[in-house]
N, C-alpha and C. Protein backbone atom coordinates (compact mmCIF):
# COMPACT_ATOMS: atom_id res chain seq x y z
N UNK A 1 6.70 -36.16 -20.16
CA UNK A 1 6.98 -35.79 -18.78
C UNK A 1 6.92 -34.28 -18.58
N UNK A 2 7.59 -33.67 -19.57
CA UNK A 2 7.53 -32.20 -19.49
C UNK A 2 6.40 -30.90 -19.52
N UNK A 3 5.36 -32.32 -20.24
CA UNK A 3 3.68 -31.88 -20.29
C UNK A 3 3.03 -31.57 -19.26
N UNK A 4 3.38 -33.06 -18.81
CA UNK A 4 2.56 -32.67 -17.49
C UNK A 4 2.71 -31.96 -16.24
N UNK A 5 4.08 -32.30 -15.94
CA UNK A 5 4.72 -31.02 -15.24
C UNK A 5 4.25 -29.44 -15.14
N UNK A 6 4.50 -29.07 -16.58
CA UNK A 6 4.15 -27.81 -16.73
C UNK A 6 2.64 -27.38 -17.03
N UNK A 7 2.01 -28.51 -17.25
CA UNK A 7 0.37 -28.29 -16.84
C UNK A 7 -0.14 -27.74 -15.91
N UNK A 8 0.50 -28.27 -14.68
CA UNK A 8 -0.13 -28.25 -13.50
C UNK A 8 0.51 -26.91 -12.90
N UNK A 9 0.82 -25.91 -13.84
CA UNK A 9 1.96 -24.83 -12.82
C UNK A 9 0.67 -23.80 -13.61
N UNK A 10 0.35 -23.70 -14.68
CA UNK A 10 -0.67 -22.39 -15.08
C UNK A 10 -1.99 -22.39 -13.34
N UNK A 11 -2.30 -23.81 -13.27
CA UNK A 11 -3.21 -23.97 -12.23
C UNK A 11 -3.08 -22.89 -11.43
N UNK A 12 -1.63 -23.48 -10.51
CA UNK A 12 -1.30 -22.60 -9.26
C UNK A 12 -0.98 -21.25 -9.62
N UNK A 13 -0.55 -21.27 -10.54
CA UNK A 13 -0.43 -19.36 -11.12
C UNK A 13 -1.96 -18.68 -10.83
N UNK A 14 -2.73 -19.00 -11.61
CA UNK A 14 -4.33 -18.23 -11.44
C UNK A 14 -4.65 -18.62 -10.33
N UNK A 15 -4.33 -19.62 -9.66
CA UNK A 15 -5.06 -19.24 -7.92
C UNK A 15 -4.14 -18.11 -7.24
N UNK A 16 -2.58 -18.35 -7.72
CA UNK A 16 -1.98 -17.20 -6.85
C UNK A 16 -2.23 -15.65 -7.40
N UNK A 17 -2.77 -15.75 -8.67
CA UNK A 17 -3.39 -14.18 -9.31
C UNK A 17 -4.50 -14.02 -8.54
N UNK A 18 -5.27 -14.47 -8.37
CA UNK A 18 -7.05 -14.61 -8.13
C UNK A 18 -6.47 -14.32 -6.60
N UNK A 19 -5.98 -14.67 -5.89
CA UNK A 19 -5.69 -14.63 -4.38
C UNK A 19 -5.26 -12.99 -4.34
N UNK A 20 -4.28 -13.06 -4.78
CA UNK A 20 -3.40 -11.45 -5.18
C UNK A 20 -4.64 -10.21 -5.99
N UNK A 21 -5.27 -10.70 -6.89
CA UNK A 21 -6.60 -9.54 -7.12
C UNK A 21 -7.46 -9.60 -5.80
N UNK A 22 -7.79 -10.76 -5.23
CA UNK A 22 -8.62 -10.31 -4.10
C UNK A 22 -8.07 -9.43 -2.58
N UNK A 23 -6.74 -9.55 -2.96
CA UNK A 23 -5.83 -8.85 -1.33
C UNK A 23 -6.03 -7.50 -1.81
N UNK A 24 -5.71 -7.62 -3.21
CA UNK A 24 -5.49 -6.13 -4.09
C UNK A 24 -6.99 -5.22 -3.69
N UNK A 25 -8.16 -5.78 -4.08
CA UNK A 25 -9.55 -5.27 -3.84
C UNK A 25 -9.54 -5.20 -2.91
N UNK A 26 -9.48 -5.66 -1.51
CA UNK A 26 -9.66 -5.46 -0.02
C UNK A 26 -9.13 -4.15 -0.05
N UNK A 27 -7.51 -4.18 -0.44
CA UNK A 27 -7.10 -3.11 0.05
C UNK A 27 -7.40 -1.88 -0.82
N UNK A 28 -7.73 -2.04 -1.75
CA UNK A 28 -8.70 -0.69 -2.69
C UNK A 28 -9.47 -0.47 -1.45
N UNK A 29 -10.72 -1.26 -1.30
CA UNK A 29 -12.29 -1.16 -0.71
C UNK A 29 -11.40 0.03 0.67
N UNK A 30 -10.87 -0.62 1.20
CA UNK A 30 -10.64 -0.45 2.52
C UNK A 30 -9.87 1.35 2.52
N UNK A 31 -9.15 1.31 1.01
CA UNK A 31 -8.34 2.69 1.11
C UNK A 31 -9.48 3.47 0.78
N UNK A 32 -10.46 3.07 0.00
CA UNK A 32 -11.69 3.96 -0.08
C UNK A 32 -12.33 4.66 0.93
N UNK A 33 -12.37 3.35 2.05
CA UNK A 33 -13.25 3.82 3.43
C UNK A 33 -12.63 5.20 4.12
N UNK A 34 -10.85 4.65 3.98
CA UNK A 34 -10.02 5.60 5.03
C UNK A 34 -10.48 7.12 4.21
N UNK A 35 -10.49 7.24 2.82
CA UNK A 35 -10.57 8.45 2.15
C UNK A 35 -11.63 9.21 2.72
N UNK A 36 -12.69 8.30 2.77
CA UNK A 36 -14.12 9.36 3.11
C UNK A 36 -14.21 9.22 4.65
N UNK A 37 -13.62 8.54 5.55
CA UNK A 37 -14.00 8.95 6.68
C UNK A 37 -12.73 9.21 7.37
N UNK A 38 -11.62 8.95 7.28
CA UNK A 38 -10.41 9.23 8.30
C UNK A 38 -9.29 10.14 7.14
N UNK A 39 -8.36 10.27 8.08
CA UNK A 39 -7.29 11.90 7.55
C UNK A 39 -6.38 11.15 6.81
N UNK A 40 -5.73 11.26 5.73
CA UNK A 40 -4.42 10.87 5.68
C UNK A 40 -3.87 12.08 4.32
N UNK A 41 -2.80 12.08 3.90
CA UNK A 41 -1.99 12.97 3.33
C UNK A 41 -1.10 11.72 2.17
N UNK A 42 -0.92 12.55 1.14
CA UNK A 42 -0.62 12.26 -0.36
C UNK A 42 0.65 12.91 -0.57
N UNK A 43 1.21 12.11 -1.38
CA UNK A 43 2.86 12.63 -1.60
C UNK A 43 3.84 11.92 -0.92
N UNK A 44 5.22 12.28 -0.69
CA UNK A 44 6.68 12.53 -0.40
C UNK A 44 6.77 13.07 0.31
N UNK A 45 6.14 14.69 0.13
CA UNK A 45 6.84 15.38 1.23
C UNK A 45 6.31 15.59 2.70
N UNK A 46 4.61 15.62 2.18
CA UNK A 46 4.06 15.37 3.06
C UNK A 46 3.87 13.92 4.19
N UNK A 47 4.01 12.88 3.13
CA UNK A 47 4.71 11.79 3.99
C UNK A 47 5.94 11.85 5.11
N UNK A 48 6.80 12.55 4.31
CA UNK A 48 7.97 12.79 5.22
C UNK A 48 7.41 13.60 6.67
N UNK A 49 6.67 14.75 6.17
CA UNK A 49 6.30 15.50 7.16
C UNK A 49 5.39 14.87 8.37
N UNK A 50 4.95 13.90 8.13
CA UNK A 50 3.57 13.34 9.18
C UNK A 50 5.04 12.46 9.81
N UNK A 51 5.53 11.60 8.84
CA UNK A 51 6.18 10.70 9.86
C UNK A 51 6.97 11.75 10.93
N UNK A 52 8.08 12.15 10.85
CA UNK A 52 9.15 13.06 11.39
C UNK A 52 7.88 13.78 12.97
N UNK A 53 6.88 14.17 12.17
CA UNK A 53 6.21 15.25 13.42
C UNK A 53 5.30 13.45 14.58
N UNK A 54 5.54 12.53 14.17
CA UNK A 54 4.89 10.83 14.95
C UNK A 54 3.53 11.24 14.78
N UNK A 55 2.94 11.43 13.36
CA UNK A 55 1.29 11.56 13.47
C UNK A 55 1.33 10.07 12.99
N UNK A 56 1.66 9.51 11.70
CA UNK A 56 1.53 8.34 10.60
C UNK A 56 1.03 7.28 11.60
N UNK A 57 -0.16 6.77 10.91
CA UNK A 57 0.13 5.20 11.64
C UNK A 57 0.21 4.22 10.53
N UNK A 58 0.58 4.41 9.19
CA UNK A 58 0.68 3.49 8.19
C UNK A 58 0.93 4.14 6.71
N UNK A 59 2.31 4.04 6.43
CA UNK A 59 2.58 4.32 5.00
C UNK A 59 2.30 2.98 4.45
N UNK A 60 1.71 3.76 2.97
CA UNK A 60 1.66 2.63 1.84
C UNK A 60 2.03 4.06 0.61
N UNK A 61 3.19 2.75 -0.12
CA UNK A 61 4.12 3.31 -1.09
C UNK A 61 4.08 2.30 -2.75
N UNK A 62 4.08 2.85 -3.63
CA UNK A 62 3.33 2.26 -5.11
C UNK A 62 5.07 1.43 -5.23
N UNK A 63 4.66 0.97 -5.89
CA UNK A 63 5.95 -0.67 -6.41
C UNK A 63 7.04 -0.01 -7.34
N UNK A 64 6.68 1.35 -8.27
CA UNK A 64 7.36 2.04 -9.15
C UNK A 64 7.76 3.31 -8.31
N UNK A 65 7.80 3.62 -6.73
CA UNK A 65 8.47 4.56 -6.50
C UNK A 65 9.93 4.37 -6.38
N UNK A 66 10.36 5.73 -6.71
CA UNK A 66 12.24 5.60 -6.80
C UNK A 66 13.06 4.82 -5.50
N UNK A 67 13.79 4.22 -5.99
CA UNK A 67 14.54 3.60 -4.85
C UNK A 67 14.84 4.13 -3.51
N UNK A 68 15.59 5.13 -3.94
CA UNK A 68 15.91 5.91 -2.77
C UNK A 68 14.55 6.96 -2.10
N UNK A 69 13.76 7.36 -2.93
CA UNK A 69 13.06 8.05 -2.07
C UNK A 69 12.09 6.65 -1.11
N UNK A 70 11.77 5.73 -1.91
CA UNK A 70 11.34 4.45 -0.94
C UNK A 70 11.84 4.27 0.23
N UNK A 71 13.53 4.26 0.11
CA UNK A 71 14.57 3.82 0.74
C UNK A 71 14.68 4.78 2.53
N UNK A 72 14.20 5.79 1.54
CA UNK A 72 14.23 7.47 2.85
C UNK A 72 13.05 7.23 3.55
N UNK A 73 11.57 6.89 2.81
CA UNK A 73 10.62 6.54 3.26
C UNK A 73 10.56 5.30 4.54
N UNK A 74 11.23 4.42 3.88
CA UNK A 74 11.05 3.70 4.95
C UNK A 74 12.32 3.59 5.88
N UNK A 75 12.62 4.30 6.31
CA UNK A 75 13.75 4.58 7.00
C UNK A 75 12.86 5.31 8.48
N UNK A 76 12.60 6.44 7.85
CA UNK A 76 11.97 7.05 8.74
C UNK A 76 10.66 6.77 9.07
N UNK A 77 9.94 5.75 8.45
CA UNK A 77 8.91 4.89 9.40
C UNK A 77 9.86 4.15 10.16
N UNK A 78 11.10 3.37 9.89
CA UNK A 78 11.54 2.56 11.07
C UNK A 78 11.58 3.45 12.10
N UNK A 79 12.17 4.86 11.91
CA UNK A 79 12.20 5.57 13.24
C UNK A 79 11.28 6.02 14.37
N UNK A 80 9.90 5.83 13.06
CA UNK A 80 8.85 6.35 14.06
C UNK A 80 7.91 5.05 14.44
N UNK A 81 8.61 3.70 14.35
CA UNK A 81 7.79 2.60 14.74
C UNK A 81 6.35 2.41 13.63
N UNK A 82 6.45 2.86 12.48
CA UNK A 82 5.29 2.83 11.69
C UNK A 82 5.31 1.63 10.66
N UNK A 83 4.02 0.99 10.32
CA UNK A 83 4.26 0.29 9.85
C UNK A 83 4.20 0.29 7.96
N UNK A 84 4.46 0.06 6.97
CA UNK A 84 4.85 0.10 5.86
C UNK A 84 4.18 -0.66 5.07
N UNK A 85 3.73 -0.54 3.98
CA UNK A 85 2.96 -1.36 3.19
C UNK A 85 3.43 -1.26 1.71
N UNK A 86 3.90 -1.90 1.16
CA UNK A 86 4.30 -1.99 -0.14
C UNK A 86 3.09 -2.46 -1.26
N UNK A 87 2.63 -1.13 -1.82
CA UNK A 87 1.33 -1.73 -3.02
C UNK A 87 1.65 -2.02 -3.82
N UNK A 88 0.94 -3.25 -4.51
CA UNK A 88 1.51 -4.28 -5.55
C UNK A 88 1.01 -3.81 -7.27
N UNK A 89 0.80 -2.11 -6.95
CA UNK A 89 0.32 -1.62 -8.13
C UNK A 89 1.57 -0.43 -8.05
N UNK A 90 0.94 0.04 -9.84
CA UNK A 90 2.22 1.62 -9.90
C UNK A 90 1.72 2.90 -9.01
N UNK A 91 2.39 3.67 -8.86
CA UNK A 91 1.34 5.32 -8.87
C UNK A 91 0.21 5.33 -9.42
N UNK A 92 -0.26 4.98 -10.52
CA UNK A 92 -1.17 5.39 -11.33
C UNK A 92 -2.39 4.79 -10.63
N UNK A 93 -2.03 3.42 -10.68
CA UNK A 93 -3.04 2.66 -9.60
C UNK A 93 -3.53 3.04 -8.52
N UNK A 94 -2.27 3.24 -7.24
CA UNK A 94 -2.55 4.08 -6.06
C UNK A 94 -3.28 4.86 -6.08
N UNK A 95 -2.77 5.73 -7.23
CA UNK A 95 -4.08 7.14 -7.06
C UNK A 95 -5.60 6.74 -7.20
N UNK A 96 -5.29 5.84 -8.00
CA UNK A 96 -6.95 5.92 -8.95
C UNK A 96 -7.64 5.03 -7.56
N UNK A 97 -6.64 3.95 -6.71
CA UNK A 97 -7.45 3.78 -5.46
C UNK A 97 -7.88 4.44 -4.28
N UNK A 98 -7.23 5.70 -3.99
CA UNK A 98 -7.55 6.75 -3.54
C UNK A 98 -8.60 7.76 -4.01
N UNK A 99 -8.79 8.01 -5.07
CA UNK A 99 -10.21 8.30 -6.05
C UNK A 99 -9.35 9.72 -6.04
N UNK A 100 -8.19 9.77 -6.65
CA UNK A 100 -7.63 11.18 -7.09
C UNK A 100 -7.10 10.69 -8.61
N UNK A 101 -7.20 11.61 -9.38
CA UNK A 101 -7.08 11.53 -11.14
C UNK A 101 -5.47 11.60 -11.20
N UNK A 102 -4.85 11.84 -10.22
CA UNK A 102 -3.21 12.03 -10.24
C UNK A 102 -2.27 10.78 -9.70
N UNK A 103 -1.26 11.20 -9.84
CA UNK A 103 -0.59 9.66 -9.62
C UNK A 103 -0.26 9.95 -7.72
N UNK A 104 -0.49 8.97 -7.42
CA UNK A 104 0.31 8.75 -5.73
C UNK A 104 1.55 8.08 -5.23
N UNK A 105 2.84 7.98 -5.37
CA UNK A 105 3.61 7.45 -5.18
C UNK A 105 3.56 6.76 -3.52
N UNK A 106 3.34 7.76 -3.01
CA UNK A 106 3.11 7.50 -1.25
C UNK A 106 1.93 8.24 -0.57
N UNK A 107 1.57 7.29 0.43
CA UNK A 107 0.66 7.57 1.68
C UNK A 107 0.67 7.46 2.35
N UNK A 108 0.19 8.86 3.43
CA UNK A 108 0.68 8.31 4.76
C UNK A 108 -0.42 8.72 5.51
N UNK A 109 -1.70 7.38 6.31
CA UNK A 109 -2.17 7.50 6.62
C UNK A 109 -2.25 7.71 8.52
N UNK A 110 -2.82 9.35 8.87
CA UNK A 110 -2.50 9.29 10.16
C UNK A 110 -4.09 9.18 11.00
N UNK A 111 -5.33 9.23 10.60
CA UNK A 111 -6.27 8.41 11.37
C UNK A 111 -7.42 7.66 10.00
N UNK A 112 -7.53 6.08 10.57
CA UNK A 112 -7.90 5.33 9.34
C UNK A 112 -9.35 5.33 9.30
N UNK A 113 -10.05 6.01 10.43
CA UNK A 113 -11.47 6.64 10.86
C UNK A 113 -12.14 5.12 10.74
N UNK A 114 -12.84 4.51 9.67
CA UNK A 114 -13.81 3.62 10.31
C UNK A 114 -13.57 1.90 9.70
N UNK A 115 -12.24 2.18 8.63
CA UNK A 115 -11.45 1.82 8.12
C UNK A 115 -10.54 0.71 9.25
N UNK A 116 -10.72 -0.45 9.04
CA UNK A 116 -9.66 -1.95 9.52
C UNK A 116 -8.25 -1.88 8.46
N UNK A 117 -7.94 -0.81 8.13
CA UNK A 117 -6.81 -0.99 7.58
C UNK A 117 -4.95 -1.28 7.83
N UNK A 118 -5.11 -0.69 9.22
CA UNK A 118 -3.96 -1.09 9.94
C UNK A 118 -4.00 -2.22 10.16
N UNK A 119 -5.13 -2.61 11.27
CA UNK A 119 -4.94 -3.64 11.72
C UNK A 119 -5.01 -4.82 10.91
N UNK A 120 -5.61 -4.86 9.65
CA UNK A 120 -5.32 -6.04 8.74
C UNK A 120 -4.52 -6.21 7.78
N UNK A 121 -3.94 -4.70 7.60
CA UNK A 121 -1.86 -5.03 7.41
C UNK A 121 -0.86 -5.77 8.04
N UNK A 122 -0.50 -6.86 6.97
CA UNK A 122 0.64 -7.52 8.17
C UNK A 122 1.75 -7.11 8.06
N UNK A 123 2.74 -5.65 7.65
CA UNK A 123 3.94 -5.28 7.89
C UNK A 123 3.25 -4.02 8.86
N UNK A 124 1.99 -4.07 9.50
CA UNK A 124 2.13 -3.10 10.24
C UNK A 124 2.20 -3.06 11.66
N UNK A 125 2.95 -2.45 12.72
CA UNK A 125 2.99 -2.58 13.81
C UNK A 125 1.77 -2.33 14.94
């Protein structure tokens, strides 16, 4: 009984990986586009700075940033009505999807130029 049960669970695991690498690639492809044709800004502080001045129209923040600076981060997107994206990779990842050799904890993208990236975020407003 216990065989078969647990047979059938590796299944749904690799469709829910395979589903999750392909959301993952969209949103690479797509952070690529924003890089070469629309503005956005790298970091913390500068994150902080776009939201606070209402440029941001979409933070995305790596899965290994610190609690609290996450915590500050998305605080002050609630304030500025922005919407938030939690990447399902570390810094290291982020960056290397941004095509910078350094780590990215946060991004805050304020025009996505030719880039569907807002609008096919679903925590974004």
């Amino acid at each position: 009984m216990q065989r078969g049960s647990s047979g059938t669970t590796p299944g749904v695991k690799m469709v829910a990986q395979k589903k999750q690498k392909k959301a993952l690639e969209s949103i690479n492809s797509r952070l690529a586009l924003v890089m070469k044709s629309g503005k956005y800004v790298l970091g913390h502080k500068q994150t902080i700075k776009t939201l606070r001045q209402g440029k941001s129209k979409l933070i995305i923040i790596a899965n290994n940033t610190p609690p609290l600076r996450k915590s500050e981060i998305e605080y002050y997107a609630m304030l500025a009505k922005t919407g938030v994206h939690h990447y399902t990779g570390n810094n290291i990842e982020l960056g290397t999807a941004c095509g910078k050799y350094s780590r990215v904890c946060c991004l805050s993208i304020t025009d996505p130029g030719d880039s569907d990236i807002i609008r096919s975020m679903p925590s974004a407003q």
